[in-house]
Structures are given as structure tokens and as C-alpha cells.
C-alpha atoms as a PDB file:
ATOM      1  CA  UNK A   1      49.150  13.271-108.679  1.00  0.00           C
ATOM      2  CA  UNK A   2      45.976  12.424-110.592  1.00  0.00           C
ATOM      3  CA  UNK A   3      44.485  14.545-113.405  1.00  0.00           C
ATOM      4  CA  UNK A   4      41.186  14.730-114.332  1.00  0.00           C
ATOM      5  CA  UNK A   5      40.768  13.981-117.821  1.00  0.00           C
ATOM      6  CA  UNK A   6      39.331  16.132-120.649  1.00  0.00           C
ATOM      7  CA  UNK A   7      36.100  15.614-122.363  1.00  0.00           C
ATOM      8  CA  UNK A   8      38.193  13.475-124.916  1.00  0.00           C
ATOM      9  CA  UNK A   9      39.948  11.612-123.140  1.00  0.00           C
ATOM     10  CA  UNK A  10      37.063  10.609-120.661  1.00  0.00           C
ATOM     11  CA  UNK A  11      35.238   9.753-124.373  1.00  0.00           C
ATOM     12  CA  UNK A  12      38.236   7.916-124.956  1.00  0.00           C
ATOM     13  CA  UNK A  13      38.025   6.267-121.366  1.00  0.00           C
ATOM     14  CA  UNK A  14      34.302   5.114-121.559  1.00  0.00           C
ATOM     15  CA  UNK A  15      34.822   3.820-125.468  1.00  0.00           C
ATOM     16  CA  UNK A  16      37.831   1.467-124.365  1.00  0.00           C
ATOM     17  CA  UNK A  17      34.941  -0.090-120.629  1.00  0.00           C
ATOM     18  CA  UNK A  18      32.223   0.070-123.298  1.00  0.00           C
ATOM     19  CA  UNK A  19      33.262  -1.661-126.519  1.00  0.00           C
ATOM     20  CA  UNK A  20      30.933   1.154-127.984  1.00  0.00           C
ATOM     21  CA  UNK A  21      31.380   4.595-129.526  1.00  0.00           C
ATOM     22  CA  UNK A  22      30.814   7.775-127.917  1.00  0.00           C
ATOM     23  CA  UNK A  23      28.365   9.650-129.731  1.00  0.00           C
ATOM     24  CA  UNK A  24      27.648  12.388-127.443  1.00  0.00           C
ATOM     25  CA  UNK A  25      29.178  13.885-124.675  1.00  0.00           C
ATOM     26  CA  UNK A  26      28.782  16.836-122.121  1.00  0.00           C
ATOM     27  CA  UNK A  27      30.705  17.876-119.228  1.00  0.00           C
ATOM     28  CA  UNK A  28      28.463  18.988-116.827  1.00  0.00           C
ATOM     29  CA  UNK A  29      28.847  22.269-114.567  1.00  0.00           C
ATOM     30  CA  UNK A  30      29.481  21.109-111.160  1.00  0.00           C
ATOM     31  CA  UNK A  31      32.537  20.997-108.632  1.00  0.00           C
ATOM     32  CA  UNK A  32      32.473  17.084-109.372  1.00  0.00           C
ATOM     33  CA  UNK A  33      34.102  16.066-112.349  1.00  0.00           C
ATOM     34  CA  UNK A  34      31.093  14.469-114.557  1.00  0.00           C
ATOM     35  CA  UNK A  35      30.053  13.714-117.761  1.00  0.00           C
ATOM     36  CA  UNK A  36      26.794  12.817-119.427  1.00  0.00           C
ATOM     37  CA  UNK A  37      26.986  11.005-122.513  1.00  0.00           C
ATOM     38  CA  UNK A  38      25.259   8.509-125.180  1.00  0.00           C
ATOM     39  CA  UNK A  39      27.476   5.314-126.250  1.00  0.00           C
ATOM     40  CA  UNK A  40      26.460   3.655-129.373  1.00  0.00           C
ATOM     41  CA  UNK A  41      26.838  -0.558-128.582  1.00  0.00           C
ATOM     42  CA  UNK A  42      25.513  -3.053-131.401  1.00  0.00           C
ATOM     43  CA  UNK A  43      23.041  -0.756-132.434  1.00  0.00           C
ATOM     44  CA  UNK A  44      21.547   0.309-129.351  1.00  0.00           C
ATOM     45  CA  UNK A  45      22.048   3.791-127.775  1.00  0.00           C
ATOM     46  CA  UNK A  46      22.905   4.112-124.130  1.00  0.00           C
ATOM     47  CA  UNK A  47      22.226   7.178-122.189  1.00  0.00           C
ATOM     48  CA  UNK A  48      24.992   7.055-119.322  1.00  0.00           C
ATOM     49  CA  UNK A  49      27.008   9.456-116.861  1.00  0.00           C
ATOM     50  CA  UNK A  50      30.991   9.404-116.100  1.00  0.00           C
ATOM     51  CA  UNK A  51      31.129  10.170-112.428  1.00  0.00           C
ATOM     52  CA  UNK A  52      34.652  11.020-111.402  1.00  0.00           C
ATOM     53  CA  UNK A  53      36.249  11.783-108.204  1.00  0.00           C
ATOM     54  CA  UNK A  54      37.135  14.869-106.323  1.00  0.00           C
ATOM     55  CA  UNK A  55      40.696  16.273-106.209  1.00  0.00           C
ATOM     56  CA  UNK A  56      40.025  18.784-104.329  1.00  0.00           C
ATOM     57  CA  UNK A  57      37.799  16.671-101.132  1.00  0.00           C
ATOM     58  CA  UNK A  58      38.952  15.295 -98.450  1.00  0.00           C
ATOM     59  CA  UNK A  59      35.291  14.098 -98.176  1.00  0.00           C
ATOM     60  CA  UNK A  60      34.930  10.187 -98.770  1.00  0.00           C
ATOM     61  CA  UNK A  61      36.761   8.795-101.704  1.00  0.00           C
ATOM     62  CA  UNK A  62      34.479   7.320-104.846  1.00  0.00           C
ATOM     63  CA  UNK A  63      35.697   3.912-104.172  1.00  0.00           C
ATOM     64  CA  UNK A  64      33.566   3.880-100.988  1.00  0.00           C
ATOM     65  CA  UNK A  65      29.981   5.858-102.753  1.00  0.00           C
ATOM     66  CA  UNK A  66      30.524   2.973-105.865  1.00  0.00           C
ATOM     67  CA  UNK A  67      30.648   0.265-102.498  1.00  0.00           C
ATOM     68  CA  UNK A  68      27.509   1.523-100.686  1.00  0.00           C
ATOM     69  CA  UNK A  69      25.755   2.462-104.360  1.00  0.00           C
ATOM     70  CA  UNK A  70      26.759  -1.241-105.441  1.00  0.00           C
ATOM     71  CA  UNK A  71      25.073  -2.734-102.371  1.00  0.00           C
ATOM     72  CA  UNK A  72      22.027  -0.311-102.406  1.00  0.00           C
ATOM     73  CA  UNK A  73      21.410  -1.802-105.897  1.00  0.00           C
ATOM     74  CA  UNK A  74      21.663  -5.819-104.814  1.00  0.00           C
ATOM     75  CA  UNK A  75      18.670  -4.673-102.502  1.00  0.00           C
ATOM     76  CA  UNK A  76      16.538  -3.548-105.005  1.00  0.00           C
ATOM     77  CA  UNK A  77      16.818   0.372-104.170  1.00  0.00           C
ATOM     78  CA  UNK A  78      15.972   2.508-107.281  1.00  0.00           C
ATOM     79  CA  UNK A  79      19.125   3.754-108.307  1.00  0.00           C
ATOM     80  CA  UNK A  80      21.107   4.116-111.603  1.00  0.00           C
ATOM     81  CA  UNK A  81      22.912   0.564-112.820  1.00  0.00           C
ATOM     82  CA  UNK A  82      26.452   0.422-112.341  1.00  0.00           C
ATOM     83  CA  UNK A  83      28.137  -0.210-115.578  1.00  0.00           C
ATOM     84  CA  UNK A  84      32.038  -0.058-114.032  1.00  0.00           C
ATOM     85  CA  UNK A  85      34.289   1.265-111.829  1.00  0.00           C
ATOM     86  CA  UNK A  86      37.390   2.653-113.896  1.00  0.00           C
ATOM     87  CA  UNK A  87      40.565   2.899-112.850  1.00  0.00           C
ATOM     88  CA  UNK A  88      42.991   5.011-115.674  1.00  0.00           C
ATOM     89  CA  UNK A  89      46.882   5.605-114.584  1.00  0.00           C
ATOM     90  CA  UNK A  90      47.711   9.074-113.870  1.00  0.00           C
ATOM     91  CA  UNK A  91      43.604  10.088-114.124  1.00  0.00           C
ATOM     92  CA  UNK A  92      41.184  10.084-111.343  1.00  0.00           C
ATOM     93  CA  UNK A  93      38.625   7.071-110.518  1.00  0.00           C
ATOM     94  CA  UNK A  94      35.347   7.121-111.826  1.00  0.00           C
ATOM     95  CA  UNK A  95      31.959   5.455-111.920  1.00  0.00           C
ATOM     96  CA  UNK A  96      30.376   4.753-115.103  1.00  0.00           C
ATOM     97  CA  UNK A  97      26.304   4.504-114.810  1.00  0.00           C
ATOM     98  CA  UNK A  98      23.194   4.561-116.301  1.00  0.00           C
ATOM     99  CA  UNK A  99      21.245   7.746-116.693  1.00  0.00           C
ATOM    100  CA  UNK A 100      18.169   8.335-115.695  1.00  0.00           C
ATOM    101  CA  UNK A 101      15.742  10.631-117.022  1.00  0.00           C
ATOM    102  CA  UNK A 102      14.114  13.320-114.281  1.00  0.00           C
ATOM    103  CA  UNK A 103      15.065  17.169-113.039  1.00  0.00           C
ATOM    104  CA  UNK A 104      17.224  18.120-109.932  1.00  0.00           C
ATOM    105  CA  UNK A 105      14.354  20.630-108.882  1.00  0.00           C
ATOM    106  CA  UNK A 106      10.362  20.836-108.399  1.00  0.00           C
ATOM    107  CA  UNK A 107       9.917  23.817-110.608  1.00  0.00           C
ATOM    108  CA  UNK A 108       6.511  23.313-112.871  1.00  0.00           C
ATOM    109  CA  UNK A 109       5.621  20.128-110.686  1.00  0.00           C
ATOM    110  CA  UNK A 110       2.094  20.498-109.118  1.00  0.00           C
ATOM    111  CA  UNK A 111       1.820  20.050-104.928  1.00  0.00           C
ATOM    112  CA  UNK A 112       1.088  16.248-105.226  1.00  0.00           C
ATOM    113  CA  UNK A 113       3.624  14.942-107.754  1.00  0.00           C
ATOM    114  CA  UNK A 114       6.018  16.682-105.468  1.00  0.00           C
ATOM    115  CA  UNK A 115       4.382  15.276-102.415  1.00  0.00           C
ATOM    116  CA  UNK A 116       4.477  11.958-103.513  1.00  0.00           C
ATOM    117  CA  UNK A 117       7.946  12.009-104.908  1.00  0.00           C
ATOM    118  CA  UNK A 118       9.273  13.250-101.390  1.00  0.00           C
ATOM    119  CA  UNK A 119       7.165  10.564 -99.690  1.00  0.00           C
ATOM    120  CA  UNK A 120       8.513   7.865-102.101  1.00  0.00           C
ATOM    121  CA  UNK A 121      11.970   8.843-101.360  1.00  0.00           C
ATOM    122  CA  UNK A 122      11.481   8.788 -97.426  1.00  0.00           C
ATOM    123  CA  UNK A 123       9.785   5.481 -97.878  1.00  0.00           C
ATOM    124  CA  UNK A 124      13.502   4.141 -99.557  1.00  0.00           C
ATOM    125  CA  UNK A 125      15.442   5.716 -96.949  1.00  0.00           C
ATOM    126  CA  UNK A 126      13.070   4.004 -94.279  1.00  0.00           C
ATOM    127  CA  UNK A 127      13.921   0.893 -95.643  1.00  0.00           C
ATOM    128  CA  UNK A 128      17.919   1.702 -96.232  1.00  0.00           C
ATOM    129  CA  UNK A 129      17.458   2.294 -92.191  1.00  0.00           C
ATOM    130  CA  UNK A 130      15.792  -1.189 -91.567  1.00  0.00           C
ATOM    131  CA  UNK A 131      18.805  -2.907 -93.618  1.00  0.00           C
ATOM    132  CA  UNK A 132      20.983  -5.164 -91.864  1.00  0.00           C
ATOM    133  CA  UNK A 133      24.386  -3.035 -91.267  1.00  0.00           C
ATOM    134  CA  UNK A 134      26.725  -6.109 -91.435  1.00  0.00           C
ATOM    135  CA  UNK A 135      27.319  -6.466 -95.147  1.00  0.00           C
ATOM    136  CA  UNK A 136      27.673  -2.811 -95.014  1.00  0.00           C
ATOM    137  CA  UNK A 137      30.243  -2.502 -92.762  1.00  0.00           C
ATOM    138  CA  UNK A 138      32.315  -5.963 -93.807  1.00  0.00           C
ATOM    139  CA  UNK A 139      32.253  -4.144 -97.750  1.00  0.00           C
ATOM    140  CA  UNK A 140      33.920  -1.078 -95.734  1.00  0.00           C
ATOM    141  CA  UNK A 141      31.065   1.615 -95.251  1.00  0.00           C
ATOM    142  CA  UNK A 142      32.182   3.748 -93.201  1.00  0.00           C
ATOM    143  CA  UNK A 143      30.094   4.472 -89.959  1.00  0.00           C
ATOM    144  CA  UNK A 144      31.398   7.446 -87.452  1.00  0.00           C
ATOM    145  CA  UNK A 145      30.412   6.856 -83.712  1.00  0.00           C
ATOM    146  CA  UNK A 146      27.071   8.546 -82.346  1.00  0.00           C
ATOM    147  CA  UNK A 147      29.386  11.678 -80.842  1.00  0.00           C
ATOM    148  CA  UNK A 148      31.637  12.252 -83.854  1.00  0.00           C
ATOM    149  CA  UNK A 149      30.447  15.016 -86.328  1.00  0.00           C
ATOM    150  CA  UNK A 150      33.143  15.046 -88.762  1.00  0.00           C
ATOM    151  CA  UNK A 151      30.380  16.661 -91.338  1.00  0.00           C
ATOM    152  CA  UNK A 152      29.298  19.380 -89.318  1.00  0.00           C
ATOM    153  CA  UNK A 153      32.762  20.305 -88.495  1.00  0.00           C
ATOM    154  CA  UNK A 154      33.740  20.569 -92.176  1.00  0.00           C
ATOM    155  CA  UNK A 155      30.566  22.571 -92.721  1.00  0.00           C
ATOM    156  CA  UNK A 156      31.179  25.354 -89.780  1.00  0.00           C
ATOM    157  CA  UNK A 157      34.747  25.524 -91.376  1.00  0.00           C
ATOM    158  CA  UNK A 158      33.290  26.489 -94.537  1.00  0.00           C
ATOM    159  CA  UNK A 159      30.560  28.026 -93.717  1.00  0.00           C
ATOM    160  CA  UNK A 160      29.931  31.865 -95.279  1.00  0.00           C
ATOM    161  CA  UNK A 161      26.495  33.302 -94.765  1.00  0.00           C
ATOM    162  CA  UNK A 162      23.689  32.791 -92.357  1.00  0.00           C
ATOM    163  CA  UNK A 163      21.569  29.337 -93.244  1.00  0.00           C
ATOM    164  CA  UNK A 164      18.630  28.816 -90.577  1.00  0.00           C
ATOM    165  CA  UNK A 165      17.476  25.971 -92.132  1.00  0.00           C
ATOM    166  CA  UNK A 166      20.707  24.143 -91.569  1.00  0.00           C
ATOM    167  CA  UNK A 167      21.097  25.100 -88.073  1.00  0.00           C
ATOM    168  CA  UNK A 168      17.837  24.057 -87.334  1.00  0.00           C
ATOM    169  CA  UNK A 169      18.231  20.703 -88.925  1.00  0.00           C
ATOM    170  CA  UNK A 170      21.335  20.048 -86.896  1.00  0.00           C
ATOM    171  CA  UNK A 171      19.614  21.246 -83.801  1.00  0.00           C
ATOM    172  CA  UNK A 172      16.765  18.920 -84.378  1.00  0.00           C
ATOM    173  CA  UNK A 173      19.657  16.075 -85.352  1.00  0.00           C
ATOM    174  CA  UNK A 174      21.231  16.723 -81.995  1.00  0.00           C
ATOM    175  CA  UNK A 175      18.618  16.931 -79.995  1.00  0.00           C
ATOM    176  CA  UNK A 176      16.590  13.595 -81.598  1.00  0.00           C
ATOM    177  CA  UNK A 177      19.914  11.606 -82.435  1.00  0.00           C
ATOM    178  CA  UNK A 178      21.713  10.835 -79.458  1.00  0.00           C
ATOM    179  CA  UNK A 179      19.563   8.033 -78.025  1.00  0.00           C
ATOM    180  CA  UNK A 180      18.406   6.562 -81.473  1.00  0.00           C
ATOM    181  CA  UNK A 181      21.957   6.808 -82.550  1.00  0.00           C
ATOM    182  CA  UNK A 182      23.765   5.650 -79.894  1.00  0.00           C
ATOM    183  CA  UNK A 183      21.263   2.263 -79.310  1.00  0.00           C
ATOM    184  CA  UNK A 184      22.130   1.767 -83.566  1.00  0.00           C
ATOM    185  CA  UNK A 185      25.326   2.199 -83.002  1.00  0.00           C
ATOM    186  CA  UNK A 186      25.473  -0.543 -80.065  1.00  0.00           C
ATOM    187  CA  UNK A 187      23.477  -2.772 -82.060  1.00  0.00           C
ATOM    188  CA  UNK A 188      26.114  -2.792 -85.225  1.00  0.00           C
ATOM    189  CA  UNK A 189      28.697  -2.954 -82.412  1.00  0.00           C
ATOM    190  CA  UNK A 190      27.135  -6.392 -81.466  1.00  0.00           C
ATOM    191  CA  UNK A 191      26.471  -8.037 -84.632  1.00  0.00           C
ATOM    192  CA  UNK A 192      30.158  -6.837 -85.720  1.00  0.00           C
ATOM    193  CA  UNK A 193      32.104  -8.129 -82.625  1.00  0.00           C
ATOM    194  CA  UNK A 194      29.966 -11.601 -84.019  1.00  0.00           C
ATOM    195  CA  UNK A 195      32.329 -11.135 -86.985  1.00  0.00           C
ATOM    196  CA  UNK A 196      35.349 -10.554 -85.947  1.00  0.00           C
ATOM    197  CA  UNK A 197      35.287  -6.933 -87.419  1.00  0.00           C
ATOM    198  CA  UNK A 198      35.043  -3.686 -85.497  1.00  0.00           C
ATOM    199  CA  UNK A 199      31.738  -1.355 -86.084  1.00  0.00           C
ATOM    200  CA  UNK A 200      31.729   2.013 -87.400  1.00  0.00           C
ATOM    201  CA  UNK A 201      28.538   2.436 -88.169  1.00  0.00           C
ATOM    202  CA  UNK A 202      25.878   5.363 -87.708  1.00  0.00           C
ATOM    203  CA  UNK A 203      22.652   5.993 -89.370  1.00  0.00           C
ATOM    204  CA  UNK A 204      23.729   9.743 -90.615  1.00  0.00           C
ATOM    205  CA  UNK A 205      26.018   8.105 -92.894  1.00  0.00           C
ATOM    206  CA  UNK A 206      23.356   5.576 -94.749  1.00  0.00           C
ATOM    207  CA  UNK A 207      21.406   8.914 -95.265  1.00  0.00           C
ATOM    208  CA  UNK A 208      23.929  10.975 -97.040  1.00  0.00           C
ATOM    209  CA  UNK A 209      24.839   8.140 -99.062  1.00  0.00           C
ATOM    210  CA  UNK A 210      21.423   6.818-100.270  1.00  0.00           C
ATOM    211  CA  UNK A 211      21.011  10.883-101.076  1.00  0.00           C
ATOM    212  CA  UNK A 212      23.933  10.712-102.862  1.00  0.00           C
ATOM    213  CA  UNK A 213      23.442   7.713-104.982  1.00  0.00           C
ATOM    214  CA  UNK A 214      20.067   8.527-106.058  1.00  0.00           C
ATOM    215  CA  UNK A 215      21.188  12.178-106.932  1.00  0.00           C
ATOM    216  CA  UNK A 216      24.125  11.155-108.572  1.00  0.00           C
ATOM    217  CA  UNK A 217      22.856  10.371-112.465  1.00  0.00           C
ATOM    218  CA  UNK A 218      20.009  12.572-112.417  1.00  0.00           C
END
């Protein structure tokens, strides 16, 4: 079983992938193991985040975020640099990254800063969306067929309190997705079958992700 390691030792951890010292270092509160931290390298002060996995998920494993986050990055999407994926025996994996500077929220941020960060962001996903899904899938994204709501199902399970905004997104998903959905996911079936590889690809997936990666370090 894997442990997740204690501020020290994840100090310890990004000191030995560095070659720098840890100067500072936070554990943030968050159901994610993470850390944010400042290495010290040749005289130069690095403001980076230790992203570990989840023990407790059954959700998709860090390996596969660091793969799609990895090949967001050699398109040009703004997200943090990737400084390593660690592997420690008897620890959990984790991601060590840049950090950027920003806020997870819009509180103090006038109507148009806020409307052109959300526009900015759509813009990136747009483009995510017009991406060619081969590399993708050949790097082992995963990509559920059109019918198969694996995320849904694990959010019903959970699920503890009314949330209308939720059930109107996935009402909206379900009633908007099924065509667009289906034709993407005959069109990765094609260019797969060209590869010898079989598709599993869907565009919910590439939007979780990209969320995911460009939340991750801020």
C-alpha cells in the first residue's frame, strides 16, 4: 500500500528531482495530497507545487492527468511546466510543476476582467476540441464511448443535497451531446482503426482534463 508522505519527506522528495533546497513549503488544504513550495537552485528561487495522487479515488490515476497535461503543453496550451513525474517506493506518485501566480475565485475582480478571463479559457478549450485525437489516444488518454457516463454515475452515488445547476448542465449535456458526441467519437474510431489501435475517445473527457490541468498549480 502507498503512503502519502509528510511535509518532510515530500521536501525531502523534491530536494533529491531538484538538485536544490527546499526553502519553503506548505501543504495545502484539499482532499488531494499537494504541496506548494519554493526550491532554491544556483541562486535562483523557484516557486513550484508537489501534486500527488489520490488514495482514496478510483477516479483516473495521475499517471494519465501528467500524460494529457504533458501533451497539452507540446501544443502550446497555457499551463504550468512540468518539472517531473516522481515515482518514490512505498509513497504515492506525484507531479512536480511550476506555480503560477493567480486566485481560484473572482472575488474583487471587476465584470470584464472576469469576462475576459472566462472567454480566454473557452477560447483554449475550443482549440483542445479542434486537436487531432490520435496522439492523444496512442499516449493512452482515455476516451469513454458517447453512451457511457461513468462520471455522472459516480456523482449520483455521492451525491448529498439538491444542486440545480448540475442537473441542468447534465440535462443540457444530454440533450446537446449525443449527436456531436457520437459523430467525434466515429471520427477517432476512424483515424484509430488507421493505427492499429482501438478508440476511446469522447470530447467530455478533453474538457475535464484541460480544467484540470489549468486548475491544478493555481
Amino acid at each position: 500500500m502507498t503512503a502519502v508522505p509528510s511535509t518532510a519527506e515530500a521536501a525531502e522528495i523534491v530536494g533529491r528531482t531538484t538538485g536544490g533546497t527546499v526553502i519553503d513549503i506548505v501543504r495545502q488544504p484539499r482532499w488531494r495530497p499537494t504541496w506548494f513550495l519554493e526550491v532554491e537552485r544556483d541562486g535562483i528561487r523557484l516557486p513550484l507545487v508537489l501534486r500527488g495522487d489520490r488514495p482514496d479515488s478510483r477516479a483516473l490515476p495521475l499517471r494519465h492527468e501528467y500524460t494529457f497535461h504533458r501533451l497539452m503543453a507540446e501544443r502550446d496550451f497555457p499551463v504550468p511546466g512540468l518539472h517531473a513525474y516522481i515515482e518514490t517506493p512505498g509513497c504515492i506518485d506525484a507531479v512536480l510543476m511550476d506555480r503560477v501566480p493567480g486566485r481560484p475565485d473572482f472575488e474583487g475582480v471587476d465584470d470584464g476582467d472576469r469576462d475576459r478571463v472566462v472567454d480566454e479559457y473557452l477560447q483554449e478549450l475550443a482549440r483542445l476540441h479542434q486537436c487531432d485525437p490520435v496522439p492523444f489516444l496512442e499516449a493512452g488518454v482515455v476516451c469513454p464511448a458517447p453512451d457511457e457516463r461513468g462520471v455522472e454515475r459516480r456523482y449520483r452515488k455521492h451525491k448529498t443535497h439538491p444542486d440545480p445547476f448540475a442537473e441542468f448542465c447534465l440535462g443540457w449535456l444530454r440533450r446537446t451531446s449525443r449527436t456531436t458526441a457520437a459523430a467525434g467519437h466515429r471520427a477517432c474510431g476512424i483515424r484509430a482503426s488507421s493505427t492499429t489501435m482501438a478508440a476511446t475517445s469522447s470530447p467530455s473527457s478533453i474538457s475535464s482534463s484541460v480544467g484540470s490541468a489549468i486548475r491544478s498549480a493555481t
